[in-house]
N, C-alpha and C. Protein backbone atom coordinates (compact mmCIF):
# COMPACT_ATOMS: atom_id res chain seq x y z
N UNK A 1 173.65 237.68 -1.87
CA UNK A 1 173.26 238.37 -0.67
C UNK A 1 171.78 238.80 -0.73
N UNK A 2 171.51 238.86 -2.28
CA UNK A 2 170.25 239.73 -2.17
C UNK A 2 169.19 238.62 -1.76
N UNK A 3 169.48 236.91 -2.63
CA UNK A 3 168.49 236.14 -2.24
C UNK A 3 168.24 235.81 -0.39
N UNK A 4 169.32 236.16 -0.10
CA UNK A 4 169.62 235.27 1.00
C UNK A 4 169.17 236.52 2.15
N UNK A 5 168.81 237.60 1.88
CA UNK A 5 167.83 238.68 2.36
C UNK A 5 166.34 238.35 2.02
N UNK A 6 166.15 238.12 0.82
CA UNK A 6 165.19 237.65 0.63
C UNK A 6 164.07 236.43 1.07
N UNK A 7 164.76 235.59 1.06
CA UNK A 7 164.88 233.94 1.64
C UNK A 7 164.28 234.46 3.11
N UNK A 8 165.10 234.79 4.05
CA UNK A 8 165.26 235.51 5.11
C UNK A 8 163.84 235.69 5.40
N UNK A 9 163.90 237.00 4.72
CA UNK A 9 162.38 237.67 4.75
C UNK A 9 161.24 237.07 4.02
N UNK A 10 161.12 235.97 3.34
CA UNK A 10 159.93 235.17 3.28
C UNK A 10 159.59 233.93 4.36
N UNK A 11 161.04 233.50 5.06
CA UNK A 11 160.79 232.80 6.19
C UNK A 11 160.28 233.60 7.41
N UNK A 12 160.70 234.84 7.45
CA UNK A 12 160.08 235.46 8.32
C UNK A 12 158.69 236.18 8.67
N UNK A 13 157.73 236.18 7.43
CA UNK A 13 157.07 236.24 6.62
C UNK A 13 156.20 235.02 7.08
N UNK A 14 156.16 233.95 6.72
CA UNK A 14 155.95 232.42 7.10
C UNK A 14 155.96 231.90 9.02
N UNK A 15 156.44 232.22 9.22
CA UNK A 15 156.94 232.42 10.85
C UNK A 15 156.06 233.07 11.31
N UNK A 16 155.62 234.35 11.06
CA UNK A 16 154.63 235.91 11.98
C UNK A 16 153.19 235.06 11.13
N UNK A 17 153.05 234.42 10.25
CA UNK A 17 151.58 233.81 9.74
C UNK A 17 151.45 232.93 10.65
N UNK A 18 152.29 232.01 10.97
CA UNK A 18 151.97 230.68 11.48
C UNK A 18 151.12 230.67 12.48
N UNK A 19 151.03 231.18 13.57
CA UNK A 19 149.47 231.37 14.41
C UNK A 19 148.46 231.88 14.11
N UNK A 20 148.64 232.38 13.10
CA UNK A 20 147.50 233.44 12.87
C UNK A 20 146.72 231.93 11.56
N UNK A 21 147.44 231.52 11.08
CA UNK A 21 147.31 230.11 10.07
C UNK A 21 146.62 229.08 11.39
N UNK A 22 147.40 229.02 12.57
CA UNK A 22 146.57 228.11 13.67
C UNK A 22 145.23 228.23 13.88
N UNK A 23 145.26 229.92 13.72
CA UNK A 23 143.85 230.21 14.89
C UNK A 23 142.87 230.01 13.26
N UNK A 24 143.35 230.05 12.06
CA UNK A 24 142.60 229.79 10.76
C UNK A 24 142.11 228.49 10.93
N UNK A 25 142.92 227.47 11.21
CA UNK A 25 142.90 226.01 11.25
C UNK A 25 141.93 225.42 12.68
N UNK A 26 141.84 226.36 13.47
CA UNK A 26 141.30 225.83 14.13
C UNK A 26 139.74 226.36 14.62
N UNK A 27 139.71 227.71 13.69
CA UNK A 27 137.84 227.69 13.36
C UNK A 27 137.73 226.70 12.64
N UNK A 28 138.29 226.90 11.27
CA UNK A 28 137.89 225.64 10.54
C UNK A 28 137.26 224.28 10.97
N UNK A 29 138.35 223.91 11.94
CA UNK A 29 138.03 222.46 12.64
C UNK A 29 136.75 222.65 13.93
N UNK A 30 136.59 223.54 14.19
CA UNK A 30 135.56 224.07 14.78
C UNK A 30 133.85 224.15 14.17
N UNK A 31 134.32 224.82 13.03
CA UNK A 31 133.27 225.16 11.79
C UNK A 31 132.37 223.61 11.67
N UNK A 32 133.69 222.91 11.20
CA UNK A 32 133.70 221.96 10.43
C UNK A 32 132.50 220.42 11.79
N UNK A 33 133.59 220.59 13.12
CA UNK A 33 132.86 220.00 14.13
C UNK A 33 131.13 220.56 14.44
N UNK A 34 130.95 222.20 14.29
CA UNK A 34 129.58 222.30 14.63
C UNK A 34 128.53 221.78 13.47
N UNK A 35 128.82 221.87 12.00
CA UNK A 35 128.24 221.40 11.16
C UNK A 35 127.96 220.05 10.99
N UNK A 36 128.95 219.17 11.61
CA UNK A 36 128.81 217.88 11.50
C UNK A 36 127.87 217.59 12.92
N UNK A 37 127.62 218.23 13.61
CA UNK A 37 126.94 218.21 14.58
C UNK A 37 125.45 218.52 14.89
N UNK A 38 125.44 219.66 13.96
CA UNK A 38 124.10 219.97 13.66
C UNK A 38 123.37 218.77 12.11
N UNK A 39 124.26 218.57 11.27
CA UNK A 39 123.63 217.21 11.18
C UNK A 39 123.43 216.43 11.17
N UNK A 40 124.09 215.79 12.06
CA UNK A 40 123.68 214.81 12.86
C UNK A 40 122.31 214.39 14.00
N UNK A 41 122.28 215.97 14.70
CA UNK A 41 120.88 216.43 15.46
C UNK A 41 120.11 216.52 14.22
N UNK A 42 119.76 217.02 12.91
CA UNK A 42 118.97 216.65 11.61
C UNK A 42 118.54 215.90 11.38
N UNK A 43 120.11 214.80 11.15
CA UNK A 43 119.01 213.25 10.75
C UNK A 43 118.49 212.95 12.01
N UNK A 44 118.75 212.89 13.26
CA UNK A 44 118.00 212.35 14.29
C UNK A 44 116.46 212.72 14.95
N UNK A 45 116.42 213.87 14.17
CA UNK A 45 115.08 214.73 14.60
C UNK A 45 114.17 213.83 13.52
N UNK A 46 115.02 213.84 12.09
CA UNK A 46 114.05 213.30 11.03
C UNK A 46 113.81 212.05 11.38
N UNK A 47 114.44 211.11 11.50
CA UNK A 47 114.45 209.49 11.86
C UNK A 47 113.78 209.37 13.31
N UNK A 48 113.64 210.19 14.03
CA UNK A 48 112.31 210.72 15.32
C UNK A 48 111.25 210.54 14.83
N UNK A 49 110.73 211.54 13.91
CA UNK A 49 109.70 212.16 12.87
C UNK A 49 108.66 210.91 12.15
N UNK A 50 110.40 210.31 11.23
CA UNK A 50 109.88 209.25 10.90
C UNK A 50 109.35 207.88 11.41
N UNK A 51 110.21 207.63 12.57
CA UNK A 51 109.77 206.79 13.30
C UNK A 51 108.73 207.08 13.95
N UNK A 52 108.36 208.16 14.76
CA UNK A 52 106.97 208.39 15.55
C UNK A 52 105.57 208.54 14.29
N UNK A 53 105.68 208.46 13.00
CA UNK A 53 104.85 208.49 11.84
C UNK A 53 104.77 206.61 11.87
N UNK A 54 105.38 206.38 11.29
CA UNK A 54 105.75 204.92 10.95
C UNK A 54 104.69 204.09 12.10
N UNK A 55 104.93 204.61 13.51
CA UNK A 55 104.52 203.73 14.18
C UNK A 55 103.10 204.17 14.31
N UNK A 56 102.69 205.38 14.82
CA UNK A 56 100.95 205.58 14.04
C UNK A 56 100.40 205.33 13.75
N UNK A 57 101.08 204.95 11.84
CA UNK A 57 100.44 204.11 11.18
C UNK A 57 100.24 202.97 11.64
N UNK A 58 101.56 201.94 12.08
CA UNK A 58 101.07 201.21 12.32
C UNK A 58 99.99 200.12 13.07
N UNK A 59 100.18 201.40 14.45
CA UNK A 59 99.20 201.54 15.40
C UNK A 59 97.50 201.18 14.42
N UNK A 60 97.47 202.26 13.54
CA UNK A 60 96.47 202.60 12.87
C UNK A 60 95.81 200.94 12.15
N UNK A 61 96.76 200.36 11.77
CA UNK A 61 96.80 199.14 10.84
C UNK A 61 96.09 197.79 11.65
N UNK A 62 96.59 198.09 12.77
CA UNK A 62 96.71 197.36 14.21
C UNK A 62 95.28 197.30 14.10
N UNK A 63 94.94 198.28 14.93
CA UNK A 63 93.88 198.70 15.17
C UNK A 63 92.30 198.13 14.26
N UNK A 64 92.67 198.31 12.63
CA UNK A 64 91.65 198.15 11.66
C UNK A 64 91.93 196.33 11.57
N UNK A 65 93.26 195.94 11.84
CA UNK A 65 92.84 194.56 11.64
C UNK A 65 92.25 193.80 13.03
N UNK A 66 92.89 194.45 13.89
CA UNK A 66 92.28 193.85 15.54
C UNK A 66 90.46 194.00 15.49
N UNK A 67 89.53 195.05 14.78
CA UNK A 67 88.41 195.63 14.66
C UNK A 67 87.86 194.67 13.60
N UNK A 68 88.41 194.06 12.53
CA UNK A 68 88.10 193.52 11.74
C UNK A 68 88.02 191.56 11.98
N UNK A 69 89.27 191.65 12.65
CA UNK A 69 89.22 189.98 13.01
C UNK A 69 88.05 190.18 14.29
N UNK A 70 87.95 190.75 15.15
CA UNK A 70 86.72 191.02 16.17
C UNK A 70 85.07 190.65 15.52
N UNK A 71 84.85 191.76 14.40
CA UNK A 71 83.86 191.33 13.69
C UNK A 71 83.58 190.09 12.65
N UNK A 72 85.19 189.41 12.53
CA UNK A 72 84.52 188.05 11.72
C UNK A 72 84.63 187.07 12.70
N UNK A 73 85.20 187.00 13.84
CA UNK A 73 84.47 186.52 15.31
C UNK A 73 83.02 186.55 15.74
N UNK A 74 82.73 187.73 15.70
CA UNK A 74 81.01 188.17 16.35
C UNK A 74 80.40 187.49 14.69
N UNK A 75 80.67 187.73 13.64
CA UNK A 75 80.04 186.94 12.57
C UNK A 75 79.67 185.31 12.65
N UNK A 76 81.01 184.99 12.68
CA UNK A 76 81.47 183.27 12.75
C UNK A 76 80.17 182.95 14.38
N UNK A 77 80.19 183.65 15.00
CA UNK A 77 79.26 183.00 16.59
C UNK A 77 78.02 183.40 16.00
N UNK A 78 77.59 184.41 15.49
CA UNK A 78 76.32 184.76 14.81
C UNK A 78 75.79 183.18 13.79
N UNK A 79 76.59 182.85 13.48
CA UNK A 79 76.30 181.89 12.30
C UNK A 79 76.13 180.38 13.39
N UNK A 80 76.84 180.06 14.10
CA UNK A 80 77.27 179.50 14.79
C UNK A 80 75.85 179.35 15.31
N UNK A 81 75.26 180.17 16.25
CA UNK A 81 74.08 180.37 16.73
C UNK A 81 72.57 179.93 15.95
N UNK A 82 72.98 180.66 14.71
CA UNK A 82 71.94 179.77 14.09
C UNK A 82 71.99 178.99 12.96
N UNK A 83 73.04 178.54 13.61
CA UNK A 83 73.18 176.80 13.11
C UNK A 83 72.35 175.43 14.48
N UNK A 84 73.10 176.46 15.48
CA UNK A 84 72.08 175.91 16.10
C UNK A 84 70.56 175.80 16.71
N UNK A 85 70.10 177.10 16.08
CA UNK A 85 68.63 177.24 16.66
C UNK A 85 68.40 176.34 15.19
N UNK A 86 68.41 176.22 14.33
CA UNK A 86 68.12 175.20 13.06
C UNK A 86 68.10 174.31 13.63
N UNK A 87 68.96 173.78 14.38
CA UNK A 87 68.86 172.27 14.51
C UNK A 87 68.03 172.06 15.37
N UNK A 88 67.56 172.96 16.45
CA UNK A 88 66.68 172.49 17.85
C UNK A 88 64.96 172.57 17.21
């Protein structure tokens, strides 16, 4: 009799937790959703970051070889030129 009072009163026990165990379970899953959320907005800010760097540079790269093939153009016609005042 005594277990079966007992028994009783740990199921009942178990029973009066069980929402209060829900509303546990479901910050958690809450918790758990805003964190995975915020990094996710993290890596995307960084991979932003990195990408708007990345391309800069490459802009930058662009730029020094577009400036550079320009001047062995204006070189190559420079030469060009007087190759031909030599010959006249």
């Amino acid at each position: 009799m005594k277990k079966i009072i007992v028994t009783l009163g740990f199921i009942a026990l178990l029973i009066s937790c069980k929402p209060e165990t829900k509303e546990k379970l479901d910050d958690a899953k809450n918790a758990v959703g805003l964190e995975i959320k915020e990094t996710i907005d993290s890596a995307k800010i960084k991979a932003e970051t990195t990408l708007d760097s990345t391309k800069i540079k490459i802009e930058s790269k662009m730029d020094t070889i577009v400036s550079k093939g320009a001047q062995k153009v204006e070189d190559a016609a420079q030469k060009v030129k007087k190759s031909i005042k030599n010959n006249n």
